[in-house]
PDB file of N, CA and C in Angstrom:
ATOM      1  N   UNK A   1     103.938  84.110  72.067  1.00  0.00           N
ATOM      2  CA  UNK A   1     104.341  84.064  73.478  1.00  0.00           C
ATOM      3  C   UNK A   1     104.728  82.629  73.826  1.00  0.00           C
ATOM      4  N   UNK A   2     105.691  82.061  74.541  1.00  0.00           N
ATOM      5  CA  UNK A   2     106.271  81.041  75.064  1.00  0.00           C
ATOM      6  C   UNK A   2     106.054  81.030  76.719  1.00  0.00           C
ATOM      7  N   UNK A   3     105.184  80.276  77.169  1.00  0.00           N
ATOM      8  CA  UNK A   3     104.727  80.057  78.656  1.00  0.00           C
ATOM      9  C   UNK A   3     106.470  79.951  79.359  1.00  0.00           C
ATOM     10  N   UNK A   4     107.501  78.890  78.793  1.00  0.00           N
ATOM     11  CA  UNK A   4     108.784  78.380  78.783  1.00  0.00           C
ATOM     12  C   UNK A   4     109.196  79.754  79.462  1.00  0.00           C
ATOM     13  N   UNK A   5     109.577  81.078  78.110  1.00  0.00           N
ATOM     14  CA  UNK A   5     110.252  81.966  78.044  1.00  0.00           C
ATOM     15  C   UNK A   5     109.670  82.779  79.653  1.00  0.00           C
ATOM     16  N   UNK A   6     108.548  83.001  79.859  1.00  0.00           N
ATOM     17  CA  UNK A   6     107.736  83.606  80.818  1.00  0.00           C
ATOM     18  C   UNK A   6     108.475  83.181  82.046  1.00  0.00           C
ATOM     19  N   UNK A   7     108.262  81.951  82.343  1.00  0.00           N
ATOM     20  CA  UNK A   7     108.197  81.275  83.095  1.00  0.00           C
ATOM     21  C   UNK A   7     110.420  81.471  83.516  1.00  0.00           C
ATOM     22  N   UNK A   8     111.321  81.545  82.283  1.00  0.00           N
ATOM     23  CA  UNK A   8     112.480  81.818  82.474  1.00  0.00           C
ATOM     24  C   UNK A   8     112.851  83.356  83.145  1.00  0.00           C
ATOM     25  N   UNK A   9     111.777  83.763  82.694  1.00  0.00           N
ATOM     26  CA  UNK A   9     111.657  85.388  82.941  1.00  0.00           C
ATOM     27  C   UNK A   9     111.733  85.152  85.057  1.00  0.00           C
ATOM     28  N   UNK A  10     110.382  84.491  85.097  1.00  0.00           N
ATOM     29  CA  UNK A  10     110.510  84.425  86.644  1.00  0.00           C
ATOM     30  C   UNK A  10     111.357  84.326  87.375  1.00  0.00           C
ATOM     31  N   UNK A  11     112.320  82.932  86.901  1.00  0.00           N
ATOM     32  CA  UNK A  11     113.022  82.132  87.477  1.00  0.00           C
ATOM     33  C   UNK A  11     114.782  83.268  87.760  1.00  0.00           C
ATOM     34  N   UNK A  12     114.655  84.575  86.745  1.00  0.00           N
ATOM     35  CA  UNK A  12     115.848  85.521  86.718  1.00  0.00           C
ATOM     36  C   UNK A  12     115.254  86.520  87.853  1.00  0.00           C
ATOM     37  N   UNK A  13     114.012  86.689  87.601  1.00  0.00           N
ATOM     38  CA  UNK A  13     113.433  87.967  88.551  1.00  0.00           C
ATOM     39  C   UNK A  13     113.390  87.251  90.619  1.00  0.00           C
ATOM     40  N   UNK A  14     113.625  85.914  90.335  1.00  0.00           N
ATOM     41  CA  UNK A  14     113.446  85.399  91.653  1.00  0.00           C
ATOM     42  C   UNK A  14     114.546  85.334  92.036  1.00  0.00           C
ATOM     43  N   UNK A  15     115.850  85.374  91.069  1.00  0.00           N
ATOM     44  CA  UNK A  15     117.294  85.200  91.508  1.00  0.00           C
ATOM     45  C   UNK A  15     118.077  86.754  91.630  1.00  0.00           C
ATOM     46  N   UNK A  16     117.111  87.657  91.576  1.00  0.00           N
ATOM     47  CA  UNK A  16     117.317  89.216  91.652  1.00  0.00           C
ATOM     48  C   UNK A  16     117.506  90.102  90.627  1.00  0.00           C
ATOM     49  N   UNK A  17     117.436  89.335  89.407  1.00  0.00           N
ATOM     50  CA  UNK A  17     117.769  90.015  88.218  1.00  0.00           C
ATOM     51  C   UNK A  17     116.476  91.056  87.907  1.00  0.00           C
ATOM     52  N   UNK A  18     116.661  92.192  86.860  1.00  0.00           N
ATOM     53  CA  UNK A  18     115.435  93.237  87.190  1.00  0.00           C
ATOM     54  C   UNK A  18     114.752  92.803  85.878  1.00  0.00           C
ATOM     55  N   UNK A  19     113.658  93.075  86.147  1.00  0.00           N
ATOM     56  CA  UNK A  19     112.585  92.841  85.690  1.00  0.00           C
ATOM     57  C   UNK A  19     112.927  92.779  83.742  1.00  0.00           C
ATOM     58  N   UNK A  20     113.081  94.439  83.345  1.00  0.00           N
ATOM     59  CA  UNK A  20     113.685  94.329  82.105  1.00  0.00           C
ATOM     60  C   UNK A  20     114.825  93.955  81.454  1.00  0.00           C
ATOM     61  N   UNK A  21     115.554  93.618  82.295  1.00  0.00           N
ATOM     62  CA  UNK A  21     116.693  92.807  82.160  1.00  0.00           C
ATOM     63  C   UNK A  21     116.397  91.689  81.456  1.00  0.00           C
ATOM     64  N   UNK A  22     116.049  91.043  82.564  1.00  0.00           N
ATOM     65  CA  UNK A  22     115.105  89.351  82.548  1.00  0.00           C
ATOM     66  C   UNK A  22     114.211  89.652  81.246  1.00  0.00           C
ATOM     67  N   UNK A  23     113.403  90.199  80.629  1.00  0.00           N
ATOM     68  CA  UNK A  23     112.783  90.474  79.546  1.00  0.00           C
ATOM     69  C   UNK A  23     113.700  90.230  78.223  1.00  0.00           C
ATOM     70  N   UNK A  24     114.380  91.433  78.378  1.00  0.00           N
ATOM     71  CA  UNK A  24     115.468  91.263  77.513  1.00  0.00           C
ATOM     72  C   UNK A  24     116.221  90.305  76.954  1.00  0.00           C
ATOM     73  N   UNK A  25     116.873  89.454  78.086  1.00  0.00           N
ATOM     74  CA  UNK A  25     117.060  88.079  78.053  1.00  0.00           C
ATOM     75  C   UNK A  25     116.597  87.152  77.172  1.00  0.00           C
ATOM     76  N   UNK A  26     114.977  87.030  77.644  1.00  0.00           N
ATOM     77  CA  UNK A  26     114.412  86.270  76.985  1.00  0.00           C
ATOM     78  C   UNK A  26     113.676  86.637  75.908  1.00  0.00           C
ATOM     79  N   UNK A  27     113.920  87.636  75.177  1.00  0.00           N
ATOM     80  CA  UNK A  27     113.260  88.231  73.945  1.00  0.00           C
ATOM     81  C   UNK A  27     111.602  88.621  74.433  1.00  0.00           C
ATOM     82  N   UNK A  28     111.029  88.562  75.430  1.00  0.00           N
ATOM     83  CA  UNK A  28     110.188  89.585  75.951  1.00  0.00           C
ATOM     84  C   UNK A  28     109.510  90.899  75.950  1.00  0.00           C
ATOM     85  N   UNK A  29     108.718  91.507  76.024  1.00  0.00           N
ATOM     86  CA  UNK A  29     107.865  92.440  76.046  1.00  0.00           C
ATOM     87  C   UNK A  29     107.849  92.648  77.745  1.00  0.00           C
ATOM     88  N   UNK A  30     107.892  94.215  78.310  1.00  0.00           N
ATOM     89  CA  UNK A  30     107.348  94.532  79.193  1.00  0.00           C
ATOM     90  C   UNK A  30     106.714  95.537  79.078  1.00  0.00           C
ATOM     91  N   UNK A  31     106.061  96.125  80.501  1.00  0.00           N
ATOM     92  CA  UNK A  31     105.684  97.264  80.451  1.00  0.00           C
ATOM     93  C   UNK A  31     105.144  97.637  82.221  1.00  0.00           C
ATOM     94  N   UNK A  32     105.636  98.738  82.540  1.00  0.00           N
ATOM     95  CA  UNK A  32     106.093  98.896  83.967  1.00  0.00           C
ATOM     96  C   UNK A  32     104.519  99.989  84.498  1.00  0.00           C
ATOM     97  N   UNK A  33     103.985  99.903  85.466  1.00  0.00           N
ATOM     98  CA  UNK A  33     102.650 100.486  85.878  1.00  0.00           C
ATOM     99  C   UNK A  33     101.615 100.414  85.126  1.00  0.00           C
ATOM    100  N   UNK A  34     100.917  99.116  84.446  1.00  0.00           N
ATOM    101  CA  UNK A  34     100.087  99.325  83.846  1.00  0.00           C
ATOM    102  C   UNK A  34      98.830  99.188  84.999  1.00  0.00           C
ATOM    103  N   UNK A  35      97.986 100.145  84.415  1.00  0.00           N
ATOM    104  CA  UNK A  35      96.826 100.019  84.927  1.00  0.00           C
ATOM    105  C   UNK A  35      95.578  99.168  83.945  1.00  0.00           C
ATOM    106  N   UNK A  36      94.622  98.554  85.096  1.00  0.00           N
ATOM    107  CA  UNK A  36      93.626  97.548  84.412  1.00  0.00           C
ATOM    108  C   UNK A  36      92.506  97.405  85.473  1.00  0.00           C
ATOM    109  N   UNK A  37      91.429  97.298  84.927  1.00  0.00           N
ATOM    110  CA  UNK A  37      90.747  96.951  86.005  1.00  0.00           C
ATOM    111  C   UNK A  37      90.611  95.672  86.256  1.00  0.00           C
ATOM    112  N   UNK A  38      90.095  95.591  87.720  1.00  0.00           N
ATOM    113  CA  UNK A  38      90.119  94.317  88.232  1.00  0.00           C
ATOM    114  C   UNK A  38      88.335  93.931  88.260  1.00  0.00           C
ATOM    115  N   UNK A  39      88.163  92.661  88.057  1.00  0.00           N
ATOM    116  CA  UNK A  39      86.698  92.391  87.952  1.00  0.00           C
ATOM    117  C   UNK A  39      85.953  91.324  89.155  1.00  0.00           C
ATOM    118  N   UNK A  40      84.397  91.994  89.511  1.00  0.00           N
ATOM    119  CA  UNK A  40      83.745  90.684  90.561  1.00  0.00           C
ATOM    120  C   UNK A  40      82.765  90.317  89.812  1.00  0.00           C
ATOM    121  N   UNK A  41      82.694  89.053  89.722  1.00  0.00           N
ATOM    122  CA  UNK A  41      80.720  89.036  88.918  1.00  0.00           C
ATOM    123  C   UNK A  41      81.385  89.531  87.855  1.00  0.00           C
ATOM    124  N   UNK A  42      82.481  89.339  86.736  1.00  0.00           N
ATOM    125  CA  UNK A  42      82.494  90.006  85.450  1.00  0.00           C
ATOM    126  C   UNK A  42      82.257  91.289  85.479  1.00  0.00           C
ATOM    127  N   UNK A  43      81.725  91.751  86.474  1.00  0.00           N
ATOM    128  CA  UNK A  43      81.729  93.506  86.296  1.00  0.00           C
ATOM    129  C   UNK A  43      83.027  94.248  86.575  1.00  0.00           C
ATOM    130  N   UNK A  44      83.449  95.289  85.887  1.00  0.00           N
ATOM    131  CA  UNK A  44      84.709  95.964  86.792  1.00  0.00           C
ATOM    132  C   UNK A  44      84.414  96.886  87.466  1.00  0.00           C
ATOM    133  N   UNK A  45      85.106  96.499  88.822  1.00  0.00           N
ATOM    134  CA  UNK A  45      84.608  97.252  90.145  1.00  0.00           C
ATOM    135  C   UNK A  45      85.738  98.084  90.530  1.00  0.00           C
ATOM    136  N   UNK A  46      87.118  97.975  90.021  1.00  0.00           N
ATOM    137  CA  UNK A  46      88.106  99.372  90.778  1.00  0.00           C
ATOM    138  C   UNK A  46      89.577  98.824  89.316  1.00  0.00           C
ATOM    139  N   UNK A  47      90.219  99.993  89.655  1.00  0.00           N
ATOM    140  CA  UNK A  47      91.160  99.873  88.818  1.00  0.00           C
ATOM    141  C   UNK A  47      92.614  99.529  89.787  1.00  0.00           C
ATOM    142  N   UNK A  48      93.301  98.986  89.182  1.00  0.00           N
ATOM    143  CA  UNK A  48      94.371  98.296  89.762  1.00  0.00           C
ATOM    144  C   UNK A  48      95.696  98.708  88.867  1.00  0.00           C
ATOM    145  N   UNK A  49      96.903  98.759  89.687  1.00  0.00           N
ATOM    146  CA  UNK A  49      98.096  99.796  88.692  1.00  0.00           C
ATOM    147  C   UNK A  49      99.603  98.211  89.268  1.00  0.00           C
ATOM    148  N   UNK A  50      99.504  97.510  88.303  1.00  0.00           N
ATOM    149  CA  UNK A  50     100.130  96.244  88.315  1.00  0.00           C
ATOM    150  C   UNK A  50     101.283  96.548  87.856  1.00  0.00           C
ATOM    151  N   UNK A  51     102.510  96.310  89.080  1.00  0.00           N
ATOM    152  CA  UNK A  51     104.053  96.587  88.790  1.00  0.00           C
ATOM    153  C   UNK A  51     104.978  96.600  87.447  1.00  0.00           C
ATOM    154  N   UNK A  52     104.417  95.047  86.885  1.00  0.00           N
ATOM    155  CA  UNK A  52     104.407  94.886  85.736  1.00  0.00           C
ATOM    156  C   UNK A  52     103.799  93.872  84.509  1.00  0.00           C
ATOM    157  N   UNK A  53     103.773  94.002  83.692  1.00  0.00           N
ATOM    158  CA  UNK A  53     102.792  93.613  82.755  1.00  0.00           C
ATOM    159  C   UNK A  53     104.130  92.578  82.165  1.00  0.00           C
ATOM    160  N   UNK A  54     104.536  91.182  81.697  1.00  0.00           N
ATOM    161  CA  UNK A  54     105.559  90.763  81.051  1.00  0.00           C
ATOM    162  C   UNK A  54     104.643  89.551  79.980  1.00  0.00           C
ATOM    163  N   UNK A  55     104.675  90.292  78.776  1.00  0.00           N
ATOM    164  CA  UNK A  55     104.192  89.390  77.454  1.00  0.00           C
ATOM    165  C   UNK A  55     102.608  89.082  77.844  1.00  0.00           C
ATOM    166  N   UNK A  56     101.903  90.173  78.144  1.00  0.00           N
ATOM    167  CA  UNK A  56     100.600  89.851  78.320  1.00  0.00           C
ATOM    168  C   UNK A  56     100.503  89.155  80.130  1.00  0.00           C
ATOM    169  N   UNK A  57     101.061  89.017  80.302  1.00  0.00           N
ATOM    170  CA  UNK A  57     101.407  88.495  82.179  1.00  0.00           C
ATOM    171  C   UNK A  57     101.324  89.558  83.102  1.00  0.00           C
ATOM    172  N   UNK A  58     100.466  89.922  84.218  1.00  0.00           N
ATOM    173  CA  UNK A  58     100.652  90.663  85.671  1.00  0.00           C
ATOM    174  C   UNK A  58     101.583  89.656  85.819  1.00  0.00           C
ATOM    175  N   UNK A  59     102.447  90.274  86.649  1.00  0.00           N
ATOM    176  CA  UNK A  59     104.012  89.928  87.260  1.00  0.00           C
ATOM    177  C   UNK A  59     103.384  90.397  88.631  1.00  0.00           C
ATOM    178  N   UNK A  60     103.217  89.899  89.937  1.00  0.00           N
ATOM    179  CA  UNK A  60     103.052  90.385  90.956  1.00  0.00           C
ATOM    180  C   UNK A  60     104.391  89.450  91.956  1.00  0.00           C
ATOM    181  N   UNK A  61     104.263  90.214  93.475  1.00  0.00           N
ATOM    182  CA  UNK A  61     105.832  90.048  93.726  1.00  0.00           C
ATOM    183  C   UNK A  61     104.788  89.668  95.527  1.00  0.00           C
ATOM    184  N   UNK A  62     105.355  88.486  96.037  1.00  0.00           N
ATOM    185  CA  UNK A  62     104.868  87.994  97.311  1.00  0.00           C
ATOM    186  C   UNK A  62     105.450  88.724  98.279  1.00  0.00           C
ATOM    187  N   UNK A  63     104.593  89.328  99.490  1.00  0.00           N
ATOM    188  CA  UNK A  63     104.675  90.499 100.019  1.00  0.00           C
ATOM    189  C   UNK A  63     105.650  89.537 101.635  1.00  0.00           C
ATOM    190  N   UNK A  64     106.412  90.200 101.904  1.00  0.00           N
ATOM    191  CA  UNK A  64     107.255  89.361 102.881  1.00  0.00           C
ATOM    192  C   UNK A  64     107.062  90.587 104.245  1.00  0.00           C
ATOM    193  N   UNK A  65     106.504  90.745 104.131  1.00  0.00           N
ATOM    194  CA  UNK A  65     106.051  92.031 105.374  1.00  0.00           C
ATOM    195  C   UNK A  65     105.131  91.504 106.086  1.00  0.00           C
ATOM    196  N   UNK A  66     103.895  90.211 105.411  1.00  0.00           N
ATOM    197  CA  UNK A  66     102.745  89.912 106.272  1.00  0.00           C
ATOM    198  C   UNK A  66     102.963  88.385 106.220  1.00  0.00           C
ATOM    199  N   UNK A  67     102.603  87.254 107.284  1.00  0.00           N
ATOM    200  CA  UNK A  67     102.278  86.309 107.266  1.00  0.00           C
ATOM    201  C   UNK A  67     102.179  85.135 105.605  1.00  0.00           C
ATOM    202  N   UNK A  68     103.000  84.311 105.114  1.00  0.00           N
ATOM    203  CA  UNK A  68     102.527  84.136 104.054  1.00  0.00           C
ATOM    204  C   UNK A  68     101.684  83.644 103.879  1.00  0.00           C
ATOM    205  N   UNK A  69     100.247  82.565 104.445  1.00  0.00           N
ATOM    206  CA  UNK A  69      98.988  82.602 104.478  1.00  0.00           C
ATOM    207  C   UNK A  69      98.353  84.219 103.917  1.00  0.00           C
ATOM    208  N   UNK A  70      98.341  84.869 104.516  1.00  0.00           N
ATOM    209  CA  UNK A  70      97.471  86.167 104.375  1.00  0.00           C
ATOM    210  C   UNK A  70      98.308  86.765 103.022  1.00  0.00           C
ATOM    211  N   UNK A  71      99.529  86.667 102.693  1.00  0.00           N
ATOM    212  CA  UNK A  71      99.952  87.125 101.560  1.00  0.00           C
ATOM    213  C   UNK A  71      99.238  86.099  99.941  1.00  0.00           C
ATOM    214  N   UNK A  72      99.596  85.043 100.276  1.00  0.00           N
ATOM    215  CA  UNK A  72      99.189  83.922  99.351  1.00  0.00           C
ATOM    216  C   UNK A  72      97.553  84.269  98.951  1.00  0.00           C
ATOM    217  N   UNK A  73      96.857  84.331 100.350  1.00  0.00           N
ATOM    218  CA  UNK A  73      95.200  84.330 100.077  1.00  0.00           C
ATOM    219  C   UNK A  73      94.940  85.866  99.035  1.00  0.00           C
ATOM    220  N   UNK A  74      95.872  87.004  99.407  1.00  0.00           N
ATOM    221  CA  UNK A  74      95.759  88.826  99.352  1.00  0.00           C
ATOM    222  C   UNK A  74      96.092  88.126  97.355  1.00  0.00           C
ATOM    223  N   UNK A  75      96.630  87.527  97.168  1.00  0.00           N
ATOM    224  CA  UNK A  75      97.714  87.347  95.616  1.00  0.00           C
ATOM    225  C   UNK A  75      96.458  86.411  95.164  1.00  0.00           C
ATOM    226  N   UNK A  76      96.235  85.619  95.685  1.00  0.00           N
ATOM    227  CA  UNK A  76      95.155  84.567  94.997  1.00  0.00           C
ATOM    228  C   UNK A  76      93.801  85.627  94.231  1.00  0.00           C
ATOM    229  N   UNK A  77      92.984  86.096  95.318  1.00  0.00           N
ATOM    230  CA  UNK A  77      92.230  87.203  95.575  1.00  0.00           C
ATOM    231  C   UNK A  77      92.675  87.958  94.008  1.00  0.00           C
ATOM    232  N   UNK A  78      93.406  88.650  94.344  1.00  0.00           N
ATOM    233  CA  UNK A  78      93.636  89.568  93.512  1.00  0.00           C
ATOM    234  C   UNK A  78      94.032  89.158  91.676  1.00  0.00           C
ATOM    235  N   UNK A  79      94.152  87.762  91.956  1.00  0.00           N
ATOM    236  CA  UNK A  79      94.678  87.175  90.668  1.00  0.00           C
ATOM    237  C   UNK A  79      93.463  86.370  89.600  1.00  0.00           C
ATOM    238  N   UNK A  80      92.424  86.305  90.977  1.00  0.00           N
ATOM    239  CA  UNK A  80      90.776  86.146  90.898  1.00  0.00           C
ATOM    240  C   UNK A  80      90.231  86.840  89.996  1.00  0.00           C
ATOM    241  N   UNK A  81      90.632  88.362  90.095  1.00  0.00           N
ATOM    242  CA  UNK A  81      90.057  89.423  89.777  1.00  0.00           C
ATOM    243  C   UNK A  81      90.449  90.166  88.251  1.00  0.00           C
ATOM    244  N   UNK A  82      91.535  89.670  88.027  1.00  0.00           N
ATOM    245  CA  UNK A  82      92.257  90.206  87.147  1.00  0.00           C
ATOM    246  C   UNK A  82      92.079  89.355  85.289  1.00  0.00           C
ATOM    247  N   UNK A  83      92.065  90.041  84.555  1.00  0.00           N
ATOM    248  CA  UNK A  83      91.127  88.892  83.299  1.00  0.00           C
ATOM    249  C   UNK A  83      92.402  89.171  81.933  1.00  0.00           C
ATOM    250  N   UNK A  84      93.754  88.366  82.861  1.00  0.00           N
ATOM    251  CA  UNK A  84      94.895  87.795  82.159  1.00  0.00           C
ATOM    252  C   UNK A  84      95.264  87.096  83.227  1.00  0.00           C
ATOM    253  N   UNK A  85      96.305  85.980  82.322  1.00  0.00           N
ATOM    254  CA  UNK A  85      97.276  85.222  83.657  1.00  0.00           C
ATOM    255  C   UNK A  85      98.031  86.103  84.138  1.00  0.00           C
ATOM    256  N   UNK A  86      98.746  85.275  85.854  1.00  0.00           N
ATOM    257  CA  UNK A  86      99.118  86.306  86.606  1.00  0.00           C
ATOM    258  C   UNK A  86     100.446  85.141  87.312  1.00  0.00           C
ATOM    259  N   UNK A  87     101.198  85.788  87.429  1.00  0.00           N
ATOM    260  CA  UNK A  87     102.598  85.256  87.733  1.00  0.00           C
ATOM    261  C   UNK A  87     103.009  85.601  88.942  1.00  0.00           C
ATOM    262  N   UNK A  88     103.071  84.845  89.968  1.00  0.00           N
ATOM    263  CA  UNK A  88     103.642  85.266  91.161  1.00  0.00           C
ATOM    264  C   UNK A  88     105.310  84.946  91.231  1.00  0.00           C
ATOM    265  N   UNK A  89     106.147  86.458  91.858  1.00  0.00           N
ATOM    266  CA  UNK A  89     107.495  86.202  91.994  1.00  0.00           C
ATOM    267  C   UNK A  89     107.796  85.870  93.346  1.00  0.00           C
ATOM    268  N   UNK A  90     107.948  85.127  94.094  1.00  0.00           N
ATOM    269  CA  UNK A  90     109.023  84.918  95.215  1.00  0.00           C
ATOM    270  C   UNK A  90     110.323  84.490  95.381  1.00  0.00           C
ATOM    271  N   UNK A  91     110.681  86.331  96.019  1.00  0.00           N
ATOM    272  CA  UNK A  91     112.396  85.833  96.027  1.00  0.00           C
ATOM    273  C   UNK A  91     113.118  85.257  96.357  1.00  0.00           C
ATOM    274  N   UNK A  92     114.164  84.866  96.204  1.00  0.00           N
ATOM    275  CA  UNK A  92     115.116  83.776  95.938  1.00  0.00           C
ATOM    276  C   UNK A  92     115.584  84.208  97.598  1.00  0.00           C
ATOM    277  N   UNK A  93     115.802  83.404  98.747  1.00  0.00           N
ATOM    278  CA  UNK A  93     116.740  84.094 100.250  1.00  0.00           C
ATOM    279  C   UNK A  93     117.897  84.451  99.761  1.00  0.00           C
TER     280      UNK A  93
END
């Protein structure tokens, strides 16, 4: 895995390009609804169904419907919980 390549992956998915596209691109792995649980205290407490999974990466996407404070804290939270790195996309205006 190449953090670089990942990280190029974003930079297509923030400029609107789709997800497996952007994969493709960069010689990538995806995989679209994976489910995982999410953990508190190391225990897992609920299961979570993450848009997409890219080279071992949650891909999550910043919610433009709520305040971005309360979106940022909802993504942090949730990225807390989750026991892989986690990639936030925000789109490109």
């Amino acid at each position: 895995m190449s953090d670089s390549a990942v990280t190029r992956v974003l930079a297509r998915v923030a400029q609107g390009d789709a997800v497996p596209a952007a994969c493709a691109a960069e010689g990538l792995t995806c995989q679209a609804d994976v489910t995982v649980d999410a953990h508190y205290d190391g225990k897992p407490v609920c299961t979570v169904t993450l848009p997409w999974v890219v080279d071992g990466h949650a891909l999550l996407f910043a919610d433009d419907s709520v305040a971005a404070a309360v979106a940022e804290e909802r993504l942090r939270s949730l990225a807390d919980s989750l026991a892989m790195p986690v990639c936030i996309v925000r789109r490109a205006a």
